[in-house]
ModelCIF file with pLDDT and N, C-alpha, C, O atoms, coordinates in Angstrom:
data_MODEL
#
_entry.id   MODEL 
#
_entity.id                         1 
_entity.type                       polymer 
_entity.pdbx_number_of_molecules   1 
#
_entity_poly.entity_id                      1 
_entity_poly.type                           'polypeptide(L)' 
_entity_poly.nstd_linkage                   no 
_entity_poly.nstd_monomer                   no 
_entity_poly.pdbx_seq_one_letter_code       
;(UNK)(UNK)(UNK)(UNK)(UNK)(UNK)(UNK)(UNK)(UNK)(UNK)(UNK)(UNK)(UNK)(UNK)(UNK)(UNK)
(UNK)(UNK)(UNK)(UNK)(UNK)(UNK)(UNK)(UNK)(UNK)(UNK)(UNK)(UNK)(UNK)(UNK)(UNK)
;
_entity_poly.pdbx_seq_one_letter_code_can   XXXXXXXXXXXXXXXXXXXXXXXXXXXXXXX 
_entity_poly.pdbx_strand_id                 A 
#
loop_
_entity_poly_seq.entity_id 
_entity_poly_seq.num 
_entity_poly_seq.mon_id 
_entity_poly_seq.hetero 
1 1  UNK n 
1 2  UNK n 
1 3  UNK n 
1 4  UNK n 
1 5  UNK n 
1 6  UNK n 
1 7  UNK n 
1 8  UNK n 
1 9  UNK n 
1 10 UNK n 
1 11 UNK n 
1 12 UNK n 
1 13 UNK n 
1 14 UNK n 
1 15 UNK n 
1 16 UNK n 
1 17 UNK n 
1 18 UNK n 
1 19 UNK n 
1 20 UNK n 
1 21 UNK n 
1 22 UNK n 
1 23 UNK n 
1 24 UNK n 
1 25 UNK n 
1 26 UNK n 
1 27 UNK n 
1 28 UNK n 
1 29 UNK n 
1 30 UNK n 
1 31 UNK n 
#
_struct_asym.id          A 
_struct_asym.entity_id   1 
#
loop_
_ma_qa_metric.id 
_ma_qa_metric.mode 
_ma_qa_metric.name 
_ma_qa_metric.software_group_id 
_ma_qa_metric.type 
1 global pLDDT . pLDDT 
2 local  pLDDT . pLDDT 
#
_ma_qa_metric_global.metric_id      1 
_ma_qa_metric_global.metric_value   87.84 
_ma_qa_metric_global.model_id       1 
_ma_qa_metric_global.ordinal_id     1 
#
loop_
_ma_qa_metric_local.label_asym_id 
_ma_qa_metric_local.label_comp_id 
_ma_qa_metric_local.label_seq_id 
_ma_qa_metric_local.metric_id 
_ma_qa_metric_local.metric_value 
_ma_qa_metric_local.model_id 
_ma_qa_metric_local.ordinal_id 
A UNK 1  2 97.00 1 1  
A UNK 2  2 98.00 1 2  
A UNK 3  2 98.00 1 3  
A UNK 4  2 98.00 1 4  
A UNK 5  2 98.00 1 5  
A UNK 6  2 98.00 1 6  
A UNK 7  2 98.00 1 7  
A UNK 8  2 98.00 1 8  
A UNK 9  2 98.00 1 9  
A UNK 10 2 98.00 1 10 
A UNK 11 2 98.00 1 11 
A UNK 12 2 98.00 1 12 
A UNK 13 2 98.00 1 13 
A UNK 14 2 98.00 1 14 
A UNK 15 2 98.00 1 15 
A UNK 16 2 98.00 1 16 
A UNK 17 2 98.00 1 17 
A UNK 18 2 98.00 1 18 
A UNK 19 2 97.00 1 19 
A UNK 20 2 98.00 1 20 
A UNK 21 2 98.00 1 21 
A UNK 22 2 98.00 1 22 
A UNK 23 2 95.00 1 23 
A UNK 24 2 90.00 1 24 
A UNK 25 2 80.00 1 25 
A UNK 26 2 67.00 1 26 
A UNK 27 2 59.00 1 27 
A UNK 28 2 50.00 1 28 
A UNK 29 2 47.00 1 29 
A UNK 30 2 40.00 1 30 
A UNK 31 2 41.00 1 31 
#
loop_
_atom_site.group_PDB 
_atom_site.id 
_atom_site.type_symbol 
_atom_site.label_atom_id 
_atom_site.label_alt_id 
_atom_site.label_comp_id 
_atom_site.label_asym_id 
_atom_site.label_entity_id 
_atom_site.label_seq_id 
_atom_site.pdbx_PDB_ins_code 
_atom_site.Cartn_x 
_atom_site.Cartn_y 
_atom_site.Cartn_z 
_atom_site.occupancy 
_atom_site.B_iso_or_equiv 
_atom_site.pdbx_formal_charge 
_atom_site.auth_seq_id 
_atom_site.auth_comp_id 
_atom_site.auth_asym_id 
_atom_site.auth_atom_id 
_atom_site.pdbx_PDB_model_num 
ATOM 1   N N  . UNK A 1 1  ? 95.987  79.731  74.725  1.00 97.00 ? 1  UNK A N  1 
ATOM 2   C CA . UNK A 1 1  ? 95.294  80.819  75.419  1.00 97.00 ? 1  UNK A CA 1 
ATOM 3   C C  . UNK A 1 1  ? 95.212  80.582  76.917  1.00 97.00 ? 1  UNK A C  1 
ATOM 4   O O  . UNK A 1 1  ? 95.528  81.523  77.645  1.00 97.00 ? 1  UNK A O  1 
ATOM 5   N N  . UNK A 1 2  ? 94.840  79.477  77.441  1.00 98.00 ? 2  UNK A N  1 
ATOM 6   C CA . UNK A 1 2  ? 94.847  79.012  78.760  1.00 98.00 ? 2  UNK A CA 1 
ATOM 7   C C  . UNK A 1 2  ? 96.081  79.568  79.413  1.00 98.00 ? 2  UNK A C  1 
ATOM 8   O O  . UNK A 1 2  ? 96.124  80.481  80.238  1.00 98.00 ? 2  UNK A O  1 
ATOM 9   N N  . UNK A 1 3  ? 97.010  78.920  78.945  1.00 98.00 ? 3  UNK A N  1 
ATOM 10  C CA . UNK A 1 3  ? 98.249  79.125  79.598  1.00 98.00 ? 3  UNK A CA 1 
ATOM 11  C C  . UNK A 1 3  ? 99.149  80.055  79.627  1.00 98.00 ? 3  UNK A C  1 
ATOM 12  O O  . UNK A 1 3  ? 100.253 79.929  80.155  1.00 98.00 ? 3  UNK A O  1 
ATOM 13  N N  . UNK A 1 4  ? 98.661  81.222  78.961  1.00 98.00 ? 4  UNK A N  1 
ATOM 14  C CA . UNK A 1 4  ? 98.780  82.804  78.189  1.00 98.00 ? 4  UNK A CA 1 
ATOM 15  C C  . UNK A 1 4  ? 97.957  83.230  79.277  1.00 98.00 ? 4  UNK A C  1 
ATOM 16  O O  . UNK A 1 4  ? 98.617  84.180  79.695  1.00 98.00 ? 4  UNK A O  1 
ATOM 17  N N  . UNK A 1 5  ? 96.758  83.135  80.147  1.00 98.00 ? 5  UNK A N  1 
ATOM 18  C CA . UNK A 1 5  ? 95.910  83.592  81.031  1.00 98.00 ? 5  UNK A CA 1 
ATOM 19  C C  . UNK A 1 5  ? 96.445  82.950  81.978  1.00 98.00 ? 5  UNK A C  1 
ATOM 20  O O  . UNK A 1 5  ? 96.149  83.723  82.889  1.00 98.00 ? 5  UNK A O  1 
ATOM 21  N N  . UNK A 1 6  ? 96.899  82.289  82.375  1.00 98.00 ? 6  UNK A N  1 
ATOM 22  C CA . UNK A 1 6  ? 97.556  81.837  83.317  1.00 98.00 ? 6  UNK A CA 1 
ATOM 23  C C  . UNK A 1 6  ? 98.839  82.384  84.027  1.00 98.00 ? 6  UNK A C  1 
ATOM 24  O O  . UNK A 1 6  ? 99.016  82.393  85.245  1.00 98.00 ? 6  UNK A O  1 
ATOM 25  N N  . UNK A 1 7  ? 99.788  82.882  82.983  1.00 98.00 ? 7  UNK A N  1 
ATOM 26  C CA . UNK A 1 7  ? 100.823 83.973  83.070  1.00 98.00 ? 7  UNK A CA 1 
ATOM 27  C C  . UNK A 1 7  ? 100.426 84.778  83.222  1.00 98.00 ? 7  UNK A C  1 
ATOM 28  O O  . UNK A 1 7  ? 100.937 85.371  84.172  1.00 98.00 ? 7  UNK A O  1 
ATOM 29  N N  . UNK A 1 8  ? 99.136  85.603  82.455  1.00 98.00 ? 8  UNK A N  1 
ATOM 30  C CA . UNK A 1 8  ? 98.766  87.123  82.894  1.00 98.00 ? 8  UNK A CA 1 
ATOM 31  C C  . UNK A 1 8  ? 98.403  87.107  84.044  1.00 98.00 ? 8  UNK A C  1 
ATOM 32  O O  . UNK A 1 8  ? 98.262  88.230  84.528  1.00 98.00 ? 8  UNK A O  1 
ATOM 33  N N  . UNK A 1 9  ? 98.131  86.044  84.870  1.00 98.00 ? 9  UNK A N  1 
ATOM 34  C CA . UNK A 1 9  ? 97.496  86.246  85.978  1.00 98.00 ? 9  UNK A CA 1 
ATOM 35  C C  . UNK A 1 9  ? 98.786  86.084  87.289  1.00 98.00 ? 9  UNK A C  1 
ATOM 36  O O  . UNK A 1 9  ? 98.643  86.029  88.511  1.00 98.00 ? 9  UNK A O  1 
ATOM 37  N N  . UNK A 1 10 ? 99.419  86.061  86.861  1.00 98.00 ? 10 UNK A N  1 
ATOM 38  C CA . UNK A 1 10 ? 100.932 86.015  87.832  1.00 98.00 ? 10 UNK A CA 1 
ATOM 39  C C  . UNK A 1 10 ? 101.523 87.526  87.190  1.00 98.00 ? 10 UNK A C  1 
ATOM 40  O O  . UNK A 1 10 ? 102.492 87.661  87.936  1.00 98.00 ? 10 UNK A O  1 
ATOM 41  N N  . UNK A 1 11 ? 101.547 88.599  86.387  1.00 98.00 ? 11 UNK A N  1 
ATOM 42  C CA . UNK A 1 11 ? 101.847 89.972  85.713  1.00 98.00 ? 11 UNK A CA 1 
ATOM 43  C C  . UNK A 1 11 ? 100.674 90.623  86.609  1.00 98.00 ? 11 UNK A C  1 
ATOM 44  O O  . UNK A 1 11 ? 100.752 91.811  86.923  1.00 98.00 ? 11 UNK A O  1 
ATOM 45  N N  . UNK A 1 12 ? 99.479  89.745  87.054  1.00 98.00 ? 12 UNK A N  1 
ATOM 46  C CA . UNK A 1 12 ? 98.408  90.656  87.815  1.00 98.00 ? 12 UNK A CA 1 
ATOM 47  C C  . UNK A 1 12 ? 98.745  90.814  89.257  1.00 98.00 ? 12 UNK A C  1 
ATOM 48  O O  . UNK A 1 12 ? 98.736  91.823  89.963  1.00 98.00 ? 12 UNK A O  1 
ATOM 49  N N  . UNK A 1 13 ? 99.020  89.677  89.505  1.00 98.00 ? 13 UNK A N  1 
ATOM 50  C CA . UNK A 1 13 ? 99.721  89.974  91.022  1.00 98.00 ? 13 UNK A CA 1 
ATOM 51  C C  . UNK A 1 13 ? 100.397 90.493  90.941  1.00 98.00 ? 13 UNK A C  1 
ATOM 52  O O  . UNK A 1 13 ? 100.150 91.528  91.561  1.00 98.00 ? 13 UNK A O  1 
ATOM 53  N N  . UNK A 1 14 ? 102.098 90.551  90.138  1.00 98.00 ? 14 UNK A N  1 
ATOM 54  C CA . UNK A 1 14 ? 102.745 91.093  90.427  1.00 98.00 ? 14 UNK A CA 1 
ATOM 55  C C  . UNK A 1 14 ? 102.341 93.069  90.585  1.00 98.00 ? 14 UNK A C  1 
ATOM 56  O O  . UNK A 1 14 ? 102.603 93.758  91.571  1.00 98.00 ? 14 UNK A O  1 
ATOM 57  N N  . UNK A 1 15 ? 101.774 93.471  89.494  1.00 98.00 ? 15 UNK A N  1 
ATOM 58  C CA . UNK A 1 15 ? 101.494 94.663  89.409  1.00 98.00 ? 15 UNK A CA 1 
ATOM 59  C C  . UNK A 1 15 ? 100.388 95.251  90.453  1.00 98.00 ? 15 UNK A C  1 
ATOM 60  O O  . UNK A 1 15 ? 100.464 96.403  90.881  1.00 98.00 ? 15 UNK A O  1 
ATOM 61  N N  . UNK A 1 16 ? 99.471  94.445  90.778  1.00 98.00 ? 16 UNK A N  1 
ATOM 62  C CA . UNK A 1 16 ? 98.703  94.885  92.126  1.00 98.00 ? 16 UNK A CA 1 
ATOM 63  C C  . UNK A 1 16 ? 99.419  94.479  93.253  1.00 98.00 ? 16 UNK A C  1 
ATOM 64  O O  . UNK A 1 16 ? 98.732  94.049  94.180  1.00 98.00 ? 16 UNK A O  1 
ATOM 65  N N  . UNK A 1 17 ? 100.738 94.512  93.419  1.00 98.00 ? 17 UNK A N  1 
ATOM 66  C CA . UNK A 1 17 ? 101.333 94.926  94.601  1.00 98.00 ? 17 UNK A CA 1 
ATOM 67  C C  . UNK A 1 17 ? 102.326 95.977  94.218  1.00 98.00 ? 17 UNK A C  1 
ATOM 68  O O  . UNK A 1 17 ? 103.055 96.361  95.132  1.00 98.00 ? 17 UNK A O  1 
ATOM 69  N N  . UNK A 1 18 ? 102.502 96.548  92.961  1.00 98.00 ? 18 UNK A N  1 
ATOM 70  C CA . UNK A 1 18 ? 103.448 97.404  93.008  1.00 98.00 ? 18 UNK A CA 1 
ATOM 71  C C  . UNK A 1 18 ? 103.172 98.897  93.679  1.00 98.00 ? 18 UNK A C  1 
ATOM 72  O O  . UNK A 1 18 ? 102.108 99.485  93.484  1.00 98.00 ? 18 UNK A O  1 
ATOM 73  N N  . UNK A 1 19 ? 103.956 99.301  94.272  1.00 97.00 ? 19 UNK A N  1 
ATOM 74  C CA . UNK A 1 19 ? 103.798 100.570 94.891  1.00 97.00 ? 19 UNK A CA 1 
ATOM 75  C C  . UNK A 1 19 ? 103.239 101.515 94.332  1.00 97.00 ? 19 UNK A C  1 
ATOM 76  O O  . UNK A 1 19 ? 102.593 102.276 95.053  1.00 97.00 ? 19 UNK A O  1 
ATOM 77  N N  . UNK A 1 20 ? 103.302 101.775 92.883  1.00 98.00 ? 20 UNK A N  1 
ATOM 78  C CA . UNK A 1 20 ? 102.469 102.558 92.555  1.00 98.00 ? 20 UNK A CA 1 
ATOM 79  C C  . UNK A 1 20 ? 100.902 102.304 91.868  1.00 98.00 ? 20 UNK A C  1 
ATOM 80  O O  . UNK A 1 20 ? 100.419 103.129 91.094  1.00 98.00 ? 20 UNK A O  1 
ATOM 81  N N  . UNK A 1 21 ? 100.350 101.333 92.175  1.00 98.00 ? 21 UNK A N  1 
ATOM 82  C CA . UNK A 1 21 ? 99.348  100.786 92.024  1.00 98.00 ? 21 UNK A CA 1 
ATOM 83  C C  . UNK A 1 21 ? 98.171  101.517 92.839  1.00 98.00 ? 21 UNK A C  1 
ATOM 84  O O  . UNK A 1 21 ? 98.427  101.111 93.973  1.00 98.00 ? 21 UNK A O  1 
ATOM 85  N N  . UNK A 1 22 ? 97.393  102.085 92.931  1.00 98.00 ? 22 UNK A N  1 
ATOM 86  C CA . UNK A 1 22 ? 96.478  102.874 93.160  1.00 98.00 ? 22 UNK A CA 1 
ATOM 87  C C  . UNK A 1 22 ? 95.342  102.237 94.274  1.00 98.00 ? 22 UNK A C  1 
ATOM 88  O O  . UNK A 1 22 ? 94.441  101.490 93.892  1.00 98.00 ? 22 UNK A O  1 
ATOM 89  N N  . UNK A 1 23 ? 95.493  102.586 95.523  1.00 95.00 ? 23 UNK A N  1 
ATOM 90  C CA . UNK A 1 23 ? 94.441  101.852 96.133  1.00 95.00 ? 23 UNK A CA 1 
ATOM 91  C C  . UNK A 1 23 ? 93.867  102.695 97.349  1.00 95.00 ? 23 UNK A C  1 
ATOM 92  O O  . UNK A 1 23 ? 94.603  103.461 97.971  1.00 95.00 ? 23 UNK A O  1 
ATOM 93  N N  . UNK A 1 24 ? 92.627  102.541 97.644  1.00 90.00 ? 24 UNK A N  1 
ATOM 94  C CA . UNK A 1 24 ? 92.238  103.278 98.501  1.00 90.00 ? 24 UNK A CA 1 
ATOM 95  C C  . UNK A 1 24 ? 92.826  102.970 100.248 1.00 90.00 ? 24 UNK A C  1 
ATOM 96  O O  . UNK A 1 24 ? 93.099  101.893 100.778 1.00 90.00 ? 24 UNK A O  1 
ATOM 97  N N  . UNK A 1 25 ? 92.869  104.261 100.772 1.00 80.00 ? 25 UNK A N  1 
ATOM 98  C CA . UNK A 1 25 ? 93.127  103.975 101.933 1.00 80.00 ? 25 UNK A CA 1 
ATOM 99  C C  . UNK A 1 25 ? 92.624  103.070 102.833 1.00 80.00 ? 25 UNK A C  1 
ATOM 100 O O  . UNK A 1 25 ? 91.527  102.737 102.385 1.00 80.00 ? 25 UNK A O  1 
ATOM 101 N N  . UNK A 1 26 ? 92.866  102.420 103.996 1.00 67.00 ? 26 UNK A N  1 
ATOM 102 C CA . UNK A 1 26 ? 91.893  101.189 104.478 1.00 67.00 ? 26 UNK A CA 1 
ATOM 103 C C  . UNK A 1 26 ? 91.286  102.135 105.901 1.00 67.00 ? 26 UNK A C  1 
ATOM 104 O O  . UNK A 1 26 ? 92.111  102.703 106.617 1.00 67.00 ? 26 UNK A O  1 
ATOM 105 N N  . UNK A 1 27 ? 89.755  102.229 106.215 1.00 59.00 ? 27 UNK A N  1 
ATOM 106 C CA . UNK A 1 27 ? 89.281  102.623 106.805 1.00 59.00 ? 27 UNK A CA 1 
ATOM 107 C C  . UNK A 1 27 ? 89.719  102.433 108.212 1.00 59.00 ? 27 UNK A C  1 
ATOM 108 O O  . UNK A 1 27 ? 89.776  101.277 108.632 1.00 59.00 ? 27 UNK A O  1 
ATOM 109 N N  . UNK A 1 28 ? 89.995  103.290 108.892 1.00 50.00 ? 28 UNK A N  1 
ATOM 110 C CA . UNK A 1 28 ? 90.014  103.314 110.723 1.00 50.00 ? 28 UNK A CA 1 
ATOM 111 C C  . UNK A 1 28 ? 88.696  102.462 111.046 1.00 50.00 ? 28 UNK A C  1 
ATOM 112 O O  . UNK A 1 28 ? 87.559  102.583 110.592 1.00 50.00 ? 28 UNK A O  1 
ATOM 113 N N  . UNK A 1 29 ? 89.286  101.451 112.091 1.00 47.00 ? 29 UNK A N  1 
ATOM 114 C CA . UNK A 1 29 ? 88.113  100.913 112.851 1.00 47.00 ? 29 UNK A CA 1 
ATOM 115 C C  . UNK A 1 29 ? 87.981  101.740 113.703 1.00 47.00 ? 29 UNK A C  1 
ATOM 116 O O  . UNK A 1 29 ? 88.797  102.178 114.514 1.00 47.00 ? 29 UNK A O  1 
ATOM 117 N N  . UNK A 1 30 ? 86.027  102.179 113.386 1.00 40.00 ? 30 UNK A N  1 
ATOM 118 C CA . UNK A 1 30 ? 85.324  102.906 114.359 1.00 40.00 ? 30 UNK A CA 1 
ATOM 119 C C  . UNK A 1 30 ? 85.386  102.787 115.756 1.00 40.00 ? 30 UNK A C  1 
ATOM 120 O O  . UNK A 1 30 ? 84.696  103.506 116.479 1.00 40.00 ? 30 UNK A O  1 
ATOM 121 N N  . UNK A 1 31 ? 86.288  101.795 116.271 1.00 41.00 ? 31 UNK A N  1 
ATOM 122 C CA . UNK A 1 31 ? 85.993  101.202 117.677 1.00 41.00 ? 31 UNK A CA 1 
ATOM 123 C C  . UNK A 1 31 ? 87.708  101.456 118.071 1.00 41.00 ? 31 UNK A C  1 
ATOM 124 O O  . UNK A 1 31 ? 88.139  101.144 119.181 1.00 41.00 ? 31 UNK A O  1 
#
């Protein structure tokens, strides 16, 4: 299991950088 969570967690990066991954816009600095 460890090392099964360990891989998912390299499938997590990969997919939170994929382009279609859903993320909010990053706010304009007010200044």
């Amino acid at each position: 299991l460890r090392a099964h969570v360990r891989e998912c967690l390299q499938w997590y990066a990969e997919l939170s950088e994929d382009d279609h991954c859903l993320r909010p816009k990053v706010r304009a600095d007010a200044e």
